[in-house]
Protein backbone atom coordinates (compact mmCIF):
# COMPACT_ATOMS: atom_id res chain seq x y z
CA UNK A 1 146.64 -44.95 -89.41
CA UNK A 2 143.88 -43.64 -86.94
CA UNK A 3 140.71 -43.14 -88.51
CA UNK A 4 137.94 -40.99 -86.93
CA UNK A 5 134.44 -42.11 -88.23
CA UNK A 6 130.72 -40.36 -86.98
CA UNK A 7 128.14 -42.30 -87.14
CA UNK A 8 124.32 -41.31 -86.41
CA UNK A 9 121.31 -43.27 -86.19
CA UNK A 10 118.32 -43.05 -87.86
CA UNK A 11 115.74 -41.92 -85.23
CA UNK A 12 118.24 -41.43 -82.57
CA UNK A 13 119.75 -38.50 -80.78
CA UNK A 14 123.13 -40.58 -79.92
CA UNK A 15 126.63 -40.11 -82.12
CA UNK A 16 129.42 -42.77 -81.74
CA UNK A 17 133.03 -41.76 -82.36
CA UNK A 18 135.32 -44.40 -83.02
CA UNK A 19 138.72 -42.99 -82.63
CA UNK A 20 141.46 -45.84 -83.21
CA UNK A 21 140.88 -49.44 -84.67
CA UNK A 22 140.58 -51.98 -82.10
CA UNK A 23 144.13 -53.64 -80.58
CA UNK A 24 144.04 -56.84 -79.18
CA UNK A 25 146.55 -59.60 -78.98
CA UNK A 26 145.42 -62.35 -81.24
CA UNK A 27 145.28 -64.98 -78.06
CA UNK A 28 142.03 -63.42 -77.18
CA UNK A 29 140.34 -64.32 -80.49
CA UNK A 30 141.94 -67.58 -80.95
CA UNK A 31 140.97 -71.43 -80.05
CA UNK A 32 145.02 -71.54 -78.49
CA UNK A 33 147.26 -69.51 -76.74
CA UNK A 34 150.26 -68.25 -77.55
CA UNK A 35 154.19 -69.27 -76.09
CA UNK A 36 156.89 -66.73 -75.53
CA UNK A 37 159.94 -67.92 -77.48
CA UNK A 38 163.36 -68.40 -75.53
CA UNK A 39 166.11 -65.55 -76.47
CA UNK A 40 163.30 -63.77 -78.27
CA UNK A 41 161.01 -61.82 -75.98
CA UNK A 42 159.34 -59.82 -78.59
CA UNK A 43 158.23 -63.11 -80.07
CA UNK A 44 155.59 -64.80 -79.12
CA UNK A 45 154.15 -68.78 -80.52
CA UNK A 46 151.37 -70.10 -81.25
CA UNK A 47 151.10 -73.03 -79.62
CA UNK A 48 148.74 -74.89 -82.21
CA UNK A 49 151.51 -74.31 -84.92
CA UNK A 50 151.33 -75.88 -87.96
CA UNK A 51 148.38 -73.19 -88.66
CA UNK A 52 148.15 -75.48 -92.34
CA UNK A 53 149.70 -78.72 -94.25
CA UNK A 54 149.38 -78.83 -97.50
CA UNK A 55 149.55 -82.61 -97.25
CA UNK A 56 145.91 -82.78 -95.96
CA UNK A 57 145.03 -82.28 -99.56
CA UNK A 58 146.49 -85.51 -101.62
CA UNK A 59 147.47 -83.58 -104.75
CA UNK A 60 149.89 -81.52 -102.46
CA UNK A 61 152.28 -83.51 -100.96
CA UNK A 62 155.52 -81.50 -101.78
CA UNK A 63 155.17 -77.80 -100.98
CA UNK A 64 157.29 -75.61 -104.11
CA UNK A 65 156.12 -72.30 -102.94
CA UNK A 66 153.86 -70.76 -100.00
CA UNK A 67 152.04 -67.27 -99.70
CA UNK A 68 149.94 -64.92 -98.11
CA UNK A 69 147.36 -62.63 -98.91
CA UNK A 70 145.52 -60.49 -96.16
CA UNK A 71 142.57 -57.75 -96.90
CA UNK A 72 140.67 -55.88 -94.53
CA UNK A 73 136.76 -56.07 -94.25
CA UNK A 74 135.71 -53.07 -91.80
CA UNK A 75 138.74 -53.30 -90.50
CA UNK A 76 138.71 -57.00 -90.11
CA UNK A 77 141.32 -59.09 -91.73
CA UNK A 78 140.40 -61.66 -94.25
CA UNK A 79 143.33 -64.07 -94.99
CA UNK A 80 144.56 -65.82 -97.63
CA UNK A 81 146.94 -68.24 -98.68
CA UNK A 82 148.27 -69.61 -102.20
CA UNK A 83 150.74 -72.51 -102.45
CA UNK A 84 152.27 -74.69 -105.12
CA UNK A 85 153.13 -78.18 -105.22
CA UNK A 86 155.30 -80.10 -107.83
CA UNK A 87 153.17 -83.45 -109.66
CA UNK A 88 153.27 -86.33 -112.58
CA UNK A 89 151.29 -83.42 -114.77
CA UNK A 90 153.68 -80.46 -113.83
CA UNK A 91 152.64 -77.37 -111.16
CA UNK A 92 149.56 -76.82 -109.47
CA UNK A 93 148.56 -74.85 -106.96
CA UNK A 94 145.76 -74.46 -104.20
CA UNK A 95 143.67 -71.29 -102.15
CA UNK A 96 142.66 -71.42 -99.00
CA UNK A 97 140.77 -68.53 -97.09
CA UNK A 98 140.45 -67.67 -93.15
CA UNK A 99 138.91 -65.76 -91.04
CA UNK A 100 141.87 -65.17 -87.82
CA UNK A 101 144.86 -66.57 -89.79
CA UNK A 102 144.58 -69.94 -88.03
CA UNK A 103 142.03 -72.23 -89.25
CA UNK A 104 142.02 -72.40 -93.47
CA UNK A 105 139.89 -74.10 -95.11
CA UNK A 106 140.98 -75.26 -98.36
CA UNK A 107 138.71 -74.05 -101.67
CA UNK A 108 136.78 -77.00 -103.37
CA UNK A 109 137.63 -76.29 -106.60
CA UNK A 110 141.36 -76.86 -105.96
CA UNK A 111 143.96 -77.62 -107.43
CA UNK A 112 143.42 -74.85 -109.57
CA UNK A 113 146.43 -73.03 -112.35
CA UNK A 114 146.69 -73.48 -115.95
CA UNK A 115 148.03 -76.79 -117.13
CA UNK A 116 151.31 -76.23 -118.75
CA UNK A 117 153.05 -78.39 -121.49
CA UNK A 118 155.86 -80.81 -120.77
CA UNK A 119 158.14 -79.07 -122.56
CA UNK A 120 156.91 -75.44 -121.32
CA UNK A 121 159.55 -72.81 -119.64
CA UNK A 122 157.48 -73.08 -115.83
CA UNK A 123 156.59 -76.90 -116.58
CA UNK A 124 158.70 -78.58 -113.54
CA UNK A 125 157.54 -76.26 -111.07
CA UNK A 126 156.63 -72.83 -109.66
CA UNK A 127 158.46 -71.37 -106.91
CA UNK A 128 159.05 -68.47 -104.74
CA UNK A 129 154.99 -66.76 -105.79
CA UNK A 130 154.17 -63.67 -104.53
CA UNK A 131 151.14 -62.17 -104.51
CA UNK A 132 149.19 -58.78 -104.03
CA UNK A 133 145.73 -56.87 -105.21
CA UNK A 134 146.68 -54.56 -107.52
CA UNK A 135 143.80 -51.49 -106.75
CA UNK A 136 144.52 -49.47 -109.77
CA UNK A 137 144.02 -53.01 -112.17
CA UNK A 138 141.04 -54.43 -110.31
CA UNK A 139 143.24 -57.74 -110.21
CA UNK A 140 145.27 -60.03 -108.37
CA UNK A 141 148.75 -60.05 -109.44
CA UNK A 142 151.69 -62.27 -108.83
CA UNK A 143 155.20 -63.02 -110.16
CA UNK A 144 156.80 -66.47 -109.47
CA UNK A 145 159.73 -68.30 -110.23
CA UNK A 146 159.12 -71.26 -113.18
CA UNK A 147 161.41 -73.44 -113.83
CA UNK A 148 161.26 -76.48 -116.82
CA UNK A 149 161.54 -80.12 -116.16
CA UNK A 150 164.68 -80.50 -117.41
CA UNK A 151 165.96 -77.91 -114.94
CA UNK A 152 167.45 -76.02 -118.08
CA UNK A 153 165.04 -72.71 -118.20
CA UNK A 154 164.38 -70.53 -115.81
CA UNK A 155 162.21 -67.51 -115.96
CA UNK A 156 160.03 -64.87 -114.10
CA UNK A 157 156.33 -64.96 -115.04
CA UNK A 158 153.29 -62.98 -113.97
CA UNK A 159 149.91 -63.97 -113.69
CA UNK A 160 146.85 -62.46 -112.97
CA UNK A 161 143.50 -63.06 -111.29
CA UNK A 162 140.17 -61.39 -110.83
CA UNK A 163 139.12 -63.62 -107.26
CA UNK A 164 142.54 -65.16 -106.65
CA UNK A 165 141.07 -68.20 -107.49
CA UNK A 166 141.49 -68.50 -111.19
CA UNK A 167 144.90 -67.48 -112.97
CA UNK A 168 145.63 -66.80 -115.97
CA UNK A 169 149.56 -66.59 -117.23
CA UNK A 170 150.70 -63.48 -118.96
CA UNK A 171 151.27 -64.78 -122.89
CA UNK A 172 154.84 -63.34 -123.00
CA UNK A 173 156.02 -65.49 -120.10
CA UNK A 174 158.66 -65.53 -119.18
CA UNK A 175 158.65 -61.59 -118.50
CA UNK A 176 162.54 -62.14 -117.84
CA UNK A 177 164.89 -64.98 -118.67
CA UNK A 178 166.62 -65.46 -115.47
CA UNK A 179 169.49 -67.31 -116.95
CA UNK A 180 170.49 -63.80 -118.36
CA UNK A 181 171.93 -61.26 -116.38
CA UNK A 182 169.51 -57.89 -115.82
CA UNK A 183 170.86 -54.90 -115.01
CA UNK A 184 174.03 -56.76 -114.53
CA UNK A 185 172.90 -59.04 -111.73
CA UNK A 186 171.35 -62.61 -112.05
CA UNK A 187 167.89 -62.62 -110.76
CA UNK A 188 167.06 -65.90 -108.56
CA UNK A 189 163.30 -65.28 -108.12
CA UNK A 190 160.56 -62.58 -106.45
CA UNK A 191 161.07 -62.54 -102.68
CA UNK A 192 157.75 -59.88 -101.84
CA UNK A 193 155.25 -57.52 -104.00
CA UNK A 194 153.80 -54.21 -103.69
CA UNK A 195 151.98 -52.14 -105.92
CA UNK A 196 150.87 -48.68 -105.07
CA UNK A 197 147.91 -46.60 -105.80
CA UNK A 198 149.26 -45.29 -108.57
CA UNK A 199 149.94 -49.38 -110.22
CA UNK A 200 153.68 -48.47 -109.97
CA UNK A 201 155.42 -52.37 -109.18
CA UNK A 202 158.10 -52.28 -106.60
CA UNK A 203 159.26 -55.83 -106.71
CA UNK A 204 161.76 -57.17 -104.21
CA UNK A 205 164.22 -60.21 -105.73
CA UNK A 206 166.78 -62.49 -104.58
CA UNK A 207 169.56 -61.72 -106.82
CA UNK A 208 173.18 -62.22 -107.33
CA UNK A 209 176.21 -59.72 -108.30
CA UNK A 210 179.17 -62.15 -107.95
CA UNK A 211 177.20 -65.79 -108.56
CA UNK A 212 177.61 -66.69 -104.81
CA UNK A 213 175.69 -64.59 -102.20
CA UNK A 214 171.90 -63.67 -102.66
CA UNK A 215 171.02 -59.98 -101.73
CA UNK A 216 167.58 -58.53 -101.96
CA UNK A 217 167.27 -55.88 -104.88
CA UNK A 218 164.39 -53.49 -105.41
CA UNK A 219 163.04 -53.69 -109.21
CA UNK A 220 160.02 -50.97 -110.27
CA UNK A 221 157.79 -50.74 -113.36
CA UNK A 222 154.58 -49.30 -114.55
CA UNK A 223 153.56 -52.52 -116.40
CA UNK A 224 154.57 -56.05 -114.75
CA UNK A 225 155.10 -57.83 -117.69
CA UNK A 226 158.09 -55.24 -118.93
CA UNK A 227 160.50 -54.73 -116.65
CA UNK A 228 163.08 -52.49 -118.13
CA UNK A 229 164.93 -50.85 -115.67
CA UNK A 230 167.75 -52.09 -113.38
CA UNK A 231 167.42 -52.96 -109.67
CA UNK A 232 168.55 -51.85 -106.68
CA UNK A 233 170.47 -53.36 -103.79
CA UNK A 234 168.65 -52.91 -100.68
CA UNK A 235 169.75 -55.62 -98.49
CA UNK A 236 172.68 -57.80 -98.48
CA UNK A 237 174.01 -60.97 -96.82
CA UNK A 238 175.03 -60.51 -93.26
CA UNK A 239 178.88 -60.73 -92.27
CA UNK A 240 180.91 -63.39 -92.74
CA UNK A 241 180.12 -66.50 -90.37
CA UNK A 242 177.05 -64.94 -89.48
CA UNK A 243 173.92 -67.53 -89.96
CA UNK A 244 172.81 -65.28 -93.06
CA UNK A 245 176.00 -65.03 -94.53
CA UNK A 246 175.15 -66.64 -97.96
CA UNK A 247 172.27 -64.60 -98.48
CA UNK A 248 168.48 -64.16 -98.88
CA UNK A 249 165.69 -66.55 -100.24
CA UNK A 250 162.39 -64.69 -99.01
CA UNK A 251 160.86 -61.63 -97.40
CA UNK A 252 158.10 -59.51 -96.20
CA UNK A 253 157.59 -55.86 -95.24
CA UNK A 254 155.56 -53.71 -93.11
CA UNK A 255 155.59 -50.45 -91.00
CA UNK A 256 154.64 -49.93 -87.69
CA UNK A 257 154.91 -46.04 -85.79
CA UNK A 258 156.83 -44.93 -88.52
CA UNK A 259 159.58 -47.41 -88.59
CA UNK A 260 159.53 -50.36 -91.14
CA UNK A 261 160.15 -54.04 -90.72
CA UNK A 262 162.02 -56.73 -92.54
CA UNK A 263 161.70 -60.23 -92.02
CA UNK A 264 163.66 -62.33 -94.81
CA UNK A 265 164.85 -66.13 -94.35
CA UNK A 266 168.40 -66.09 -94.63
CA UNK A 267 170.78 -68.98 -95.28
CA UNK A 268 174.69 -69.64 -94.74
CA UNK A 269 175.12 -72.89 -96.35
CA UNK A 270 175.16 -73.84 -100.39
CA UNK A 271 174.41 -77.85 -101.38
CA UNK A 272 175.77 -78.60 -104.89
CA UNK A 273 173.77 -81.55 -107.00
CA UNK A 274 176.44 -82.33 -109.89
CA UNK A 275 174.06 -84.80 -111.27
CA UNK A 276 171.67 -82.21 -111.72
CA UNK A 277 173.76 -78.84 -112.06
CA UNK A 278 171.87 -76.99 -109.67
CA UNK A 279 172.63 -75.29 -105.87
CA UNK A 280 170.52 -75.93 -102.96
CA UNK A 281 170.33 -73.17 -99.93
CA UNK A 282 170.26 -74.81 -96.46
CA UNK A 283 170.79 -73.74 -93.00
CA UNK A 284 167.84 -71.55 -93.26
CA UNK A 285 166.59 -69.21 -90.77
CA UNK A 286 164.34 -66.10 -90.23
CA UNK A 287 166.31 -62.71 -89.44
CA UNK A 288 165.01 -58.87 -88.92
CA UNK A 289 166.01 -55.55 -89.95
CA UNK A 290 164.55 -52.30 -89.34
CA UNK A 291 164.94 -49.02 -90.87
CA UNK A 292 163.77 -45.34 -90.66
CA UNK A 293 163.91 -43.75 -94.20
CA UNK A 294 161.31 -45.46 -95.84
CA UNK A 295 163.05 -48.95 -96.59
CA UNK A 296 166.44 -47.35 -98.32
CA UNK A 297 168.73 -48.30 -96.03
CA UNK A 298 168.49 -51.36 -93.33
CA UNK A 299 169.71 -51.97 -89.90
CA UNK A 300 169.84 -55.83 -88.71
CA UNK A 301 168.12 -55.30 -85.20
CA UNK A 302 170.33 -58.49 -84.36
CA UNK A 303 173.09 -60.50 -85.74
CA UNK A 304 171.44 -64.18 -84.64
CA UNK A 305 168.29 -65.38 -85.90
CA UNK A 306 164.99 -65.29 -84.21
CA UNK A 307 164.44 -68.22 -82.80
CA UNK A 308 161.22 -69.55 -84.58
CA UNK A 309 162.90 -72.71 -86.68
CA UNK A 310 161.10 -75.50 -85.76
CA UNK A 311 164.70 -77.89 -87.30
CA UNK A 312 167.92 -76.73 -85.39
CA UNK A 313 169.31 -76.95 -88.63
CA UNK A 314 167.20 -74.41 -90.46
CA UNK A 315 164.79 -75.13 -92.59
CA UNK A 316 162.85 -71.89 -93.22
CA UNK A 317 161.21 -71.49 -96.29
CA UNK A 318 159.17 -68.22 -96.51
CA UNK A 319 157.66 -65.65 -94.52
CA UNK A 320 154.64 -63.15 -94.68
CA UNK A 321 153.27 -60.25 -92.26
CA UNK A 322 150.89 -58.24 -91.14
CA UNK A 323 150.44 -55.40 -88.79
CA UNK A 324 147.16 -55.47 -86.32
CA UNK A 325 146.92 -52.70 -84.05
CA UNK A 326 150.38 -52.89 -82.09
CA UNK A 327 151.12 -55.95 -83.25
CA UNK A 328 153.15 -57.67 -85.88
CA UNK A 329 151.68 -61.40 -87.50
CA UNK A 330 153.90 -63.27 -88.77
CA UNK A 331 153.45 -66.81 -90.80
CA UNK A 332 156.57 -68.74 -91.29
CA UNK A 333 156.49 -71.69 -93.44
CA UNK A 334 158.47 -74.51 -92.02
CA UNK A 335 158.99 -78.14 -91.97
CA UNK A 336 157.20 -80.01 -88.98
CA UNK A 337 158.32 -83.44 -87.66
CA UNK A 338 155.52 -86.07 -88.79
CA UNK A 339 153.66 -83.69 -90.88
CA UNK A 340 156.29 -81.96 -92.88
CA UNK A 341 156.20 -78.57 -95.04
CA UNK A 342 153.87 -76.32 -92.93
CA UNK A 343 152.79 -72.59 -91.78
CA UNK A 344 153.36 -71.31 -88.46
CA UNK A 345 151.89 -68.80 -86.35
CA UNK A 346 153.14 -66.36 -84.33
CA UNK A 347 153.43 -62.59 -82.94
CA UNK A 348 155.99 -59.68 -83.03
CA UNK A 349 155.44 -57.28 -80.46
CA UNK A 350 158.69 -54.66 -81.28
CA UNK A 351 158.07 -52.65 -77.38
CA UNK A 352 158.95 -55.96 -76.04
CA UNK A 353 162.29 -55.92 -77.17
């Protein structure tokens, strides 16, 4: 959106008229430079990637759930980032804050969320979070995925903040018990959140109509801890033998000249644990779709991945974005030889296609 904004001086004759927000690429603000990507030339790398570990902090060694935050200062972006780990004493999570999306510096206070009880519904770990600001609520909100240690419950809970430092659950967690079918689909967990001026909830889940393939349904509310009507299907698994076959695990959306943008991590491979009694997705990679009426119906802009995985195999986890002038940012949270679960960095310029 253009913004036109006069601005005089106290004292002086001269006016300033600042017609467009600044557009630069991102390499001329940060320490490294970015990489195009092979077979993707409206990608571009940053070649400092992993932007964060998790594992620099001890009490984070195994990554559960990653995610952004972004607000702008006078135009400026002011980043943020949120992400759980599983431990001895059940989930935790950390914040970290930056100022160009590729230095964070981890909060001191962390790890910081409520301590749960052994036997609680999210006490084995949190995963799939997704966060926004709410405007009309003056709060952070987020729903996540919370599953119990014995791998028995599983449920959707909210939680809000006022800093997005300190949470506090919603007491009628779970908000859904996603062992029941809703709407007559099987919710998986939250894959992005929005919330309008207005505090309407449009919240996009991985969910399941036949118990085998993951599409991405749209669910809206006017209160995020009742959700009471049914979803719907916005975006399915690609065609058969296609790399997203299976289905969807995560997702972010933005527009850009009129035309919106979907990057979700889709998978074509399912990994049964009979000792446990639970699925596994693998062969994991990042995928885009594009559409032109608002985000009601989607066009793949191509049938392979992009090629950001840093495993051949696929190991995508999540993905966030933000637009910045002409630009798309994209994080992508990977795993990295040596360092393991990270965040990438990198750029999606669409007139390069």
């Amino acid at each position: 959106m253009r913004r036109v904004l006069w601005l005089a001086l106290a004292g002086c004759q001269a006016e300033y008229a600042i017609v467009a927000p600044v557009d630069v690429h991102p390499d001329e603000v940060t320490e490294c430079a970015f990489e195009a990507v092979d077979g993707a030339p409206e990608v571009e790398r940053y070649t400092c990637n992993p932007v964060f570990v998790a594992t620099d902090e001890p009490w984070a060694e195994e990554l559960t759930a990653v995610t952004f935050g972004h607000t702008n200062v006078l135009d400026h972006p002011f980043y943020q980032l949120w992400y759980f780990a599983r431990t001895d004493d059940g989930p935790t999570a950390g914040y970290a804050t930056s100022p160009d999306g590729t230095s964070f510096a981890p909060h001191p206070d962390n790890p910081q969320w409520p301590r749960t009880a052994r036997d609680a519904w999210d006490g084995g770990l949190v995963q799939n979070a997704q966060v926004t600001y709410d405007r009309s609520r003056e709060t952070y909100l987020m729903l996540y995925g919370g599953i119990s240690r014995d791998l028995q419950v599983f449920g959707l809970g909210v939680a809000t903040s006022p800093d997005g430092q300190r949470w506090a659950t919603a007491p009628t967690n779970p908000v859904l018990d996603l062992r029941l079918l809703f709407g007559g689909v099987q919710i998986a967990w939250p894959m992005a959140l929005e919330v309008a001026d207005d505090g309407e909830v449009d919240a996009y889940m991985a969910a399941t109509a036949d118990g085998d393939h993951l599409s991405m349904y749209r669910f809206a509310t006017d209160d995020p801890a009742a959700w009471l009507q049914p979803g719907e299907e916005v975006f399915g698994p690609g065609k058969a033998g296609r790399f997203d076959d299976q289905g969807l695990l995560d997702a972010a959306v933005v527009e850009l000249d009129g035309v919106s943008y979907l990057f979700y991590v889709g998978f074509g491979r399912w990994e049964d644990d009979p000792t446990k009694g639970v699925r596994y997705e693998r062969d994991a990679f990042l995928g885009v779709a594009t559409s032109t009426d608002g985000g009601h119906t989607w066009t793949r802009d191509r049938t392979d991945p992009l090629p950001v995985q840093v495993d051949p195999a696929g190991s995508i986890s999540a993905v966030t974005a933000q637009v910045v002038g002409s630009h798309i940012l994209l994080w992508v949270s990977d795993v990295y030889p040596e360092v393991g679960p990270g965040v990438g960095y990198f750029v999606y310029t669409p007139e390069a296609r």
